[in-house]
Protein backbone atom coordinates (compact mmCIF):
# COMPACT_ATOMS: atom_id res chain seq x y z
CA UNK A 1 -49.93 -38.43 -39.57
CA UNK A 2 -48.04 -41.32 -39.26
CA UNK A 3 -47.63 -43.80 -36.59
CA UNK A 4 -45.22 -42.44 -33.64
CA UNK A 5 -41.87 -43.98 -34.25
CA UNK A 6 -38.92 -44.67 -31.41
CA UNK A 7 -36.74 -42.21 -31.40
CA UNK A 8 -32.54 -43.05 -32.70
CA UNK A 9 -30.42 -45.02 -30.72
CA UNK A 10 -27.25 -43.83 -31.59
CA UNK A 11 -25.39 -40.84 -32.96
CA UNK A 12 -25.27 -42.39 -36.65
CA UNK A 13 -28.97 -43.08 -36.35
CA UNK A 14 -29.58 -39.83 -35.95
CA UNK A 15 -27.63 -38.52 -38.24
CA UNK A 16 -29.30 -41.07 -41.26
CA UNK A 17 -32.28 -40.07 -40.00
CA UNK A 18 -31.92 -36.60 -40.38
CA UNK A 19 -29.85 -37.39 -44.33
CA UNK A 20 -33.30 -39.23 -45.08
CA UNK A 21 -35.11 -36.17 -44.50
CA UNK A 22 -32.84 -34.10 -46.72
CA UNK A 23 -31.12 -32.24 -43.84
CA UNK A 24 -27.77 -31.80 -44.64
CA UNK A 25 -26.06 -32.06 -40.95
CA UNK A 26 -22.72 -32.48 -39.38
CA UNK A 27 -21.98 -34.90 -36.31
CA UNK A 28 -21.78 -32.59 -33.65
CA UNK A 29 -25.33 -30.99 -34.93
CA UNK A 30 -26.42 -35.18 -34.46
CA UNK A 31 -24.72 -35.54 -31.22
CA UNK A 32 -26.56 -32.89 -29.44
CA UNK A 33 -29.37 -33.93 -31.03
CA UNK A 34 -29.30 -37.26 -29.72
CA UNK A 35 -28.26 -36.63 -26.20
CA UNK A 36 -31.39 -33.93 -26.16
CA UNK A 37 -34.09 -37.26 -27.30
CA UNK A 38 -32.05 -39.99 -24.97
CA UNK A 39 -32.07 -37.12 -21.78
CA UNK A 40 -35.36 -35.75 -22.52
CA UNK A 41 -33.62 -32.26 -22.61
CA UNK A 42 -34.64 -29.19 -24.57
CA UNK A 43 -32.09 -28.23 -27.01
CA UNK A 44 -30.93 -25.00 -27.55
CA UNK A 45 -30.70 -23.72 -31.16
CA UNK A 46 -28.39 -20.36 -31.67
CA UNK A 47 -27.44 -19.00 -35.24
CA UNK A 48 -27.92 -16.41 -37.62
CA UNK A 49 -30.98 -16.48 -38.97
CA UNK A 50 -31.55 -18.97 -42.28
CA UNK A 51 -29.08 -21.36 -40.74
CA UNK A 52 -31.76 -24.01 -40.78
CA UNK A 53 -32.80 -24.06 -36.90
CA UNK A 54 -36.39 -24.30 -37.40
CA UNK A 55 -36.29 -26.70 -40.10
CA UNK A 56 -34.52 -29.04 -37.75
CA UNK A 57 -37.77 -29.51 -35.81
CA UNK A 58 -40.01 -29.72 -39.09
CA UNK A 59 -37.64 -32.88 -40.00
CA UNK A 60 -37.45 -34.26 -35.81
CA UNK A 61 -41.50 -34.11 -36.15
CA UNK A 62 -41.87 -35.67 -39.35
CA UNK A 63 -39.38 -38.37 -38.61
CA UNK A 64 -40.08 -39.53 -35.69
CA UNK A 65 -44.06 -39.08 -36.74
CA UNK A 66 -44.78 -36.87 -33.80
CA UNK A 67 -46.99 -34.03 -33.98
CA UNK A 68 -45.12 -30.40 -34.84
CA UNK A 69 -46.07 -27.45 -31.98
CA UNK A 70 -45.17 -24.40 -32.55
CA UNK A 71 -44.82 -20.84 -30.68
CA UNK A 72 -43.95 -18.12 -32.40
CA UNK A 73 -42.29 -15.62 -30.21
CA UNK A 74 -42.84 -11.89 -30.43
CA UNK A 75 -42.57 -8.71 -28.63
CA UNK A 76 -45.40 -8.33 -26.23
CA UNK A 77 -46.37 -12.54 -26.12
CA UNK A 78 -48.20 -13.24 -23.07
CA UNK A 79 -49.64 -16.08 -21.43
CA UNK A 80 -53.12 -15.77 -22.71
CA UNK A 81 -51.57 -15.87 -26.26
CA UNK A 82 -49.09 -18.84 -25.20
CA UNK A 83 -50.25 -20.96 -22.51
CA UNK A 84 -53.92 -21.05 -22.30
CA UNK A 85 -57.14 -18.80 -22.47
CA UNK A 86 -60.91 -19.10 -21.69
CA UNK A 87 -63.55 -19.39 -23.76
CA UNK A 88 -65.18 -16.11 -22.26
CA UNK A 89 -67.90 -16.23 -25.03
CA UNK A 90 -69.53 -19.71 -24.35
CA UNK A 91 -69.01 -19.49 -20.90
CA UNK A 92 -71.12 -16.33 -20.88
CA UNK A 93 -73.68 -18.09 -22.73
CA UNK A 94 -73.57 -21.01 -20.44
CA UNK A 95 -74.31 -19.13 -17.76
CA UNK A 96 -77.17 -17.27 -18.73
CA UNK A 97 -78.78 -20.64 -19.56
CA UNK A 98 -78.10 -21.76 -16.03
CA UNK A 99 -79.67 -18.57 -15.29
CA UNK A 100 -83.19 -18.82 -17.20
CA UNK A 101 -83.54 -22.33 -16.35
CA UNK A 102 -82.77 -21.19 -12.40
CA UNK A 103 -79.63 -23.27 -11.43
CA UNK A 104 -78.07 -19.87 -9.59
CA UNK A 105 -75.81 -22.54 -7.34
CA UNK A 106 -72.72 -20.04 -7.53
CA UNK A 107 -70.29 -23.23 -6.78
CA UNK A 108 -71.80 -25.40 -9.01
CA UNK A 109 -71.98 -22.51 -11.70
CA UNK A 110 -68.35 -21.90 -11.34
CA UNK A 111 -67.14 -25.51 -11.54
CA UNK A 112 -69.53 -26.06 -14.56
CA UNK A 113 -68.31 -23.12 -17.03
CA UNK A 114 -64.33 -23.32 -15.63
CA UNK A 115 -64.02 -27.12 -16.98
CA UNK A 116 -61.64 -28.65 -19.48
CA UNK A 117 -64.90 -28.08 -22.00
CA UNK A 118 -64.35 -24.38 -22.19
CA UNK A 119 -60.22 -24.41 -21.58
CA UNK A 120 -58.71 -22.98 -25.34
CA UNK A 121 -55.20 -24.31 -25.30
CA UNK A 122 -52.57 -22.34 -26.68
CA UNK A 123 -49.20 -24.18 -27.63
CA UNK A 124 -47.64 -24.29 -24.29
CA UNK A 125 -50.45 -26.07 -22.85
CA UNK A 126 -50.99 -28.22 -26.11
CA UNK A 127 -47.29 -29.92 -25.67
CA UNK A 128 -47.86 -31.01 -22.30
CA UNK A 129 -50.83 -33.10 -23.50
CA UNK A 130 -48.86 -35.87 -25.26
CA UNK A 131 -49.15 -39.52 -24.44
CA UNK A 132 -46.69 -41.78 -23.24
CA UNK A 133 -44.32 -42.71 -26.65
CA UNK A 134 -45.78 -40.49 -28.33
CA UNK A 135 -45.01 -36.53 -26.77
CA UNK A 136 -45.17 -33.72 -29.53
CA UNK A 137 -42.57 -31.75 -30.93
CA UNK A 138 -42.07 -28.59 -29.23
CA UNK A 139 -40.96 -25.66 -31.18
CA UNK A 140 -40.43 -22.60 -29.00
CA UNK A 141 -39.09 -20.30 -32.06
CA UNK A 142 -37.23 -17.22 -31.94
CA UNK A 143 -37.36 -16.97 -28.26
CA UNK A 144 -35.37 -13.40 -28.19
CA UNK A 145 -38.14 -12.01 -29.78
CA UNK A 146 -40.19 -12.10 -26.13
CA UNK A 147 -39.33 -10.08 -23.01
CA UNK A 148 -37.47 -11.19 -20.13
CA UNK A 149 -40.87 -11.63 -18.39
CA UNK A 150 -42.02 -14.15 -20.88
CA UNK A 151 -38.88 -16.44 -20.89
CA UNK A 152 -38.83 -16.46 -16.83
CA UNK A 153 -42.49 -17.88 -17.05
CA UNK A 154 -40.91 -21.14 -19.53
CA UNK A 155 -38.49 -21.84 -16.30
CA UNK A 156 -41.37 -23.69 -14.63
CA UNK A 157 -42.50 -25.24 -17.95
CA UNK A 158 -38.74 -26.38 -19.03
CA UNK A 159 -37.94 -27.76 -15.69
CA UNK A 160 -41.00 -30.10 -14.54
CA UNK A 161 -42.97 -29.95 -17.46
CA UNK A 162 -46.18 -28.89 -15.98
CA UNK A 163 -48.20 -24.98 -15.99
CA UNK A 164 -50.85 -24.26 -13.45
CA UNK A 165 -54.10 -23.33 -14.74
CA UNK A 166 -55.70 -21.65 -11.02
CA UNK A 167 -59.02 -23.12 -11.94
CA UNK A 168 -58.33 -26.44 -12.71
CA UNK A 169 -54.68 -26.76 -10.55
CA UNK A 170 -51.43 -27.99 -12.24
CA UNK A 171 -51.55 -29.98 -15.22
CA UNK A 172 -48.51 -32.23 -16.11
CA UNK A 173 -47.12 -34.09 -19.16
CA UNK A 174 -47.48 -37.61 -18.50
CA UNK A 175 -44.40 -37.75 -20.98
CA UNK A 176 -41.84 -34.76 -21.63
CA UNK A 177 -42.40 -32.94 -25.26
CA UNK A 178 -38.95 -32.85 -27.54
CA UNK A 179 -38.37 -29.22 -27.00
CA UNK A 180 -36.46 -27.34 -29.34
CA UNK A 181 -35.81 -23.33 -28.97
CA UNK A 182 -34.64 -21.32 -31.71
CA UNK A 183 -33.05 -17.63 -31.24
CA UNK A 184 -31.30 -15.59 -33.51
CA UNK A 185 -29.50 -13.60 -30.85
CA UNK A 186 -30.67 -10.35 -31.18
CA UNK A 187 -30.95 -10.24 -27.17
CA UNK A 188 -29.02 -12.45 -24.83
CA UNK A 189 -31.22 -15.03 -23.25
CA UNK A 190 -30.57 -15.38 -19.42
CA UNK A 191 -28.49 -18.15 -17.89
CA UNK A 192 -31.16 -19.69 -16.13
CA UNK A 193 -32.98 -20.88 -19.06
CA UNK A 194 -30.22 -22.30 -20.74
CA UNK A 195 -28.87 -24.15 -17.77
CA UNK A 196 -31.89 -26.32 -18.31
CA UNK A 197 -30.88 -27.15 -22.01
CA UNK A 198 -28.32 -28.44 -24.14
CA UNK A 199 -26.87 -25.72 -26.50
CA UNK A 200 -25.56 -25.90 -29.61
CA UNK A 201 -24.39 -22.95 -32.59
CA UNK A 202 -25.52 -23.94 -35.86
CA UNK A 203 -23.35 -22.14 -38.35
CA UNK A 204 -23.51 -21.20 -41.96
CA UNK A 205 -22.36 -24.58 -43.47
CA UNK A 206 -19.22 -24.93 -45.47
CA UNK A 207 -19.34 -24.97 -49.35
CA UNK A 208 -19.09 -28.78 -49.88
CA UNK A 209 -22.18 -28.92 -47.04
CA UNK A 210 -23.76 -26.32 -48.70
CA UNK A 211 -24.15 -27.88 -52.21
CA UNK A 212 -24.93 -30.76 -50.87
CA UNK A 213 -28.12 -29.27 -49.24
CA UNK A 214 -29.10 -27.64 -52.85
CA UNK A 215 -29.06 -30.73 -54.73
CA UNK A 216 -31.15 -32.49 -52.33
CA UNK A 217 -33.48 -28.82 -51.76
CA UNK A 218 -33.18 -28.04 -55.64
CA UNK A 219 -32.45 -31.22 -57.65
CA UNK A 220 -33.30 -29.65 -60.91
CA UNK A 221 -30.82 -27.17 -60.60
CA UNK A 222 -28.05 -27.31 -63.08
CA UNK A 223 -24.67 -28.55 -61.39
CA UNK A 224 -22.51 -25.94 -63.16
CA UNK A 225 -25.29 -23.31 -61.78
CA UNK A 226 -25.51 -25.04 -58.20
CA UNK A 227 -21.69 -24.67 -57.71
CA UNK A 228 -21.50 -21.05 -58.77
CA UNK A 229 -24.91 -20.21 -56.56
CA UNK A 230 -22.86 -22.00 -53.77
CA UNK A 231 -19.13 -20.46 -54.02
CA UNK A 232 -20.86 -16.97 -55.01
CA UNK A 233 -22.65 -17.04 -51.71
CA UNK A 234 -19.88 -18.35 -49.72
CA UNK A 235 -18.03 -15.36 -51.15
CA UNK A 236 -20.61 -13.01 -50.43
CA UNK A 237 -21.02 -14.16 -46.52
CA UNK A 238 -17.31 -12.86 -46.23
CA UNK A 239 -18.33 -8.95 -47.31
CA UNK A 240 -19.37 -7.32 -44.37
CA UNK A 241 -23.20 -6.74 -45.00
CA UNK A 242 -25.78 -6.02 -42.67
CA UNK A 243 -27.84 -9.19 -43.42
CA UNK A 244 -25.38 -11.89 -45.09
CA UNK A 245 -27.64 -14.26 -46.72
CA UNK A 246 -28.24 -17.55 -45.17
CA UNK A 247 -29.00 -21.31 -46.36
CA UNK A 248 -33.11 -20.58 -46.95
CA UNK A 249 -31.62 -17.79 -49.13
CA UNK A 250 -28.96 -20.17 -51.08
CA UNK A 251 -31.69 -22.63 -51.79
CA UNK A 252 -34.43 -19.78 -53.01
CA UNK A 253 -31.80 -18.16 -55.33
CA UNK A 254 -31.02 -21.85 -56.39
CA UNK A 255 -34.81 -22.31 -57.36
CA UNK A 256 -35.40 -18.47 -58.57
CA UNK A 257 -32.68 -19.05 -61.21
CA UNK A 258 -34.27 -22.71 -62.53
CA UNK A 259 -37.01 -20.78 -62.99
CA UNK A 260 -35.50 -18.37 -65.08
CA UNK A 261 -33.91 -21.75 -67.26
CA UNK A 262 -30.22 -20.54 -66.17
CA UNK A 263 -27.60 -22.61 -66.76
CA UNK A 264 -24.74 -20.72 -65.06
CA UNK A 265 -24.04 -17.00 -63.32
CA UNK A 266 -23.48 -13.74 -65.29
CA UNK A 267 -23.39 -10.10 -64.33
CA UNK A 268 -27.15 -9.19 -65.61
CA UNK A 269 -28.76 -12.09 -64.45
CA UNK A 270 -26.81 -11.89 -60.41
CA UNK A 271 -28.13 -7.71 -60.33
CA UNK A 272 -31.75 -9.23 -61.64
CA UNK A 273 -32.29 -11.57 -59.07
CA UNK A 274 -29.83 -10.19 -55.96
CA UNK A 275 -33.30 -9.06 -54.10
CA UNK A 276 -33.34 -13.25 -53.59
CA UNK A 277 -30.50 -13.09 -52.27
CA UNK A 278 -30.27 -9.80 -50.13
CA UNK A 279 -33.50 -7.63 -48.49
CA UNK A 280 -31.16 -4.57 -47.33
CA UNK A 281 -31.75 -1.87 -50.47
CA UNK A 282 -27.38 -0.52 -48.51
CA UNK A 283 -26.14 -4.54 -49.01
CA UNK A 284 -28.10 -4.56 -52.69
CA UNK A 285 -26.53 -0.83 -53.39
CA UNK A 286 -23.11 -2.02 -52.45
CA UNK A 287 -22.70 -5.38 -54.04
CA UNK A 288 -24.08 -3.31 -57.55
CA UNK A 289 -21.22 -1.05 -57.28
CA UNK A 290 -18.81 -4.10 -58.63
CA UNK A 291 -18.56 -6.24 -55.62
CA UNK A 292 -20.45 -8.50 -57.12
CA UNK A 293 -18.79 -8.63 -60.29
CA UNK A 294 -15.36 -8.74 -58.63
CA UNK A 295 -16.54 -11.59 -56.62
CA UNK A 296 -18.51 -13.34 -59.52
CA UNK A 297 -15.34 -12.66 -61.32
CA UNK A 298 -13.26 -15.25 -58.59
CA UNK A 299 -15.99 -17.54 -58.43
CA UNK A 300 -15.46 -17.79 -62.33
CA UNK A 301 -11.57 -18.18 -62.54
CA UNK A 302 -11.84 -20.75 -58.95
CA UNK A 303 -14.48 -23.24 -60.71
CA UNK A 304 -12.42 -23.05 -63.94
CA UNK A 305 -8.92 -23.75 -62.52
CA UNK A 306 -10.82 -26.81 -61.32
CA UNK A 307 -12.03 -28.61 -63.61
């Protein structure tokens, strides 16, 4: 890894700084994003999913040369799983060493196998171990996954920065990680928690963003194909589907069909390769039974007029 690097001092900064690592952003999406590094505030990431809210802390990390932590929310995550755990294994054999060699000192036993040498950090615990200039990159993703249970316990942990391990006491960052939390809002996530961030929506992008994001994603693309990938998907986002595809999508279809040494869109080849594209087998039925012709047919007669 590199060297940890200052974070941007200004809204443009930010914003070349994220353009140098390919992601495509607006200025609000920069804004945020610098007021979150200059106030040391987590930032709050909301969107469909395959917006690009998870890359966004892949490029912070890289950028800046910080290391990348991540939690992976699900159903059922608990603190052994997040926070911390311990080693129950080698403190077991620790202690029956102390045994056969007759140290039975019960308070010297316990203060020898509960130490930092037999503490398993999980990510929560990991982030708060970052030096001064150089904290991690937090990435608490797809935080409505969890329970309500799970997202009180990150109150303490959002607001001072510090978890309390009962054996060893509290344990504090000596510098703040650069939190960022993902959700795709399949649940709403309580008020409290994001009182102590700054929000922002990131949104499908428009078409001009869009293509933008697959010449610097898929460079090899042909630029007659990467318009007709982007204005067919654009199109298809406006069909009500269950799933509409998002930018991760735009880019694989993008790549699937440079692959396949296409040079532009036609019926056979969009019904071939729509399971890129869409993972619903009711959005794949519907867009065979000629809404994806019809909307191929616009994209067609739109890129023609033109030109």
């Amino acid at each position: 890894m590199t060297a940890p690097r200052p974070a941007p001092k200004s809204i443009d900064e930010t914003l070349d700084l994220l353009t140098r690592a390919d992601y495509v952003a607006d200025r609000s999406l920069a804004t945020v994003l610098f007021l979150s590094l200059r106030m040391k505030r987590p930032l709050f990431l909301e969107g469909e999913a395959g917006v690009g809210k998870t890359e966004i802390a892949k490029v912070l990390a890289g950028a800046l040369g910080r290391r990348l932590i991540r939690l992976q929310c699900y159903e059922g995550l608990d603190v052994s799983s997040a926070v911390y755990e311990w080693n129950y294994a080698a403190q077991m054999i620790e202690i029956r060493m102390e045994e056969a060699a007759g140290k039975v000192v019960r308070s010297d036993m316990e203060r020898n196998v509960f130490s930092e040498k037999y503490l398993i950090r999980r990510p929560v615990l990991d982030a708060l171990t970052g030096k001064a200039g150089a904290a991690p990159v937090f990435l608490i993703d797809e935080l409505d996954r969890t329970d309500e249970a799970f997202e009180a316990f990150l109150l303490e942990i959002l607001s001072d920065f510090q978890v309390t391990v009962p054996e060893l006491g509290t344990i504090t960052a000596e510098e703040p990680p650069i939190v960022i939390i993902t959700t795709n809002r399949t649940r709403e996530i309580h008020d409290a928690l994001k009182r102590r961030c700054l929000y922002h929506w990131v949104d499908y992008p428009n078409a001009e963003r869009e293509l933008e994001i697959v010449r610097r994603k898929v460079p090899q693309a042909n630029s007659r194909l990467s318009a007709e990938v982007v204005s067919f998907i654009q199109k298809l986002r406006q069909v009500e589907l269950f799933k509409a595809p998002g930018v991760a999508e735009t880019i694989d279809w993008a790549g699937a069909l440079t692959e396949l040494d296409k040079v532009a869109l036609d019926p056979e080849t969009v019904s071939d390769t729509i399971g890129v594209l869409l993972k619903y087998q009711d959005d794949i039925a519907r867009i065979g039974e000629g809404e994806g012709r019809r909307i191929l047919n616009a994209v067609k007669a739109e890129l023609s007029a033109a030109e």
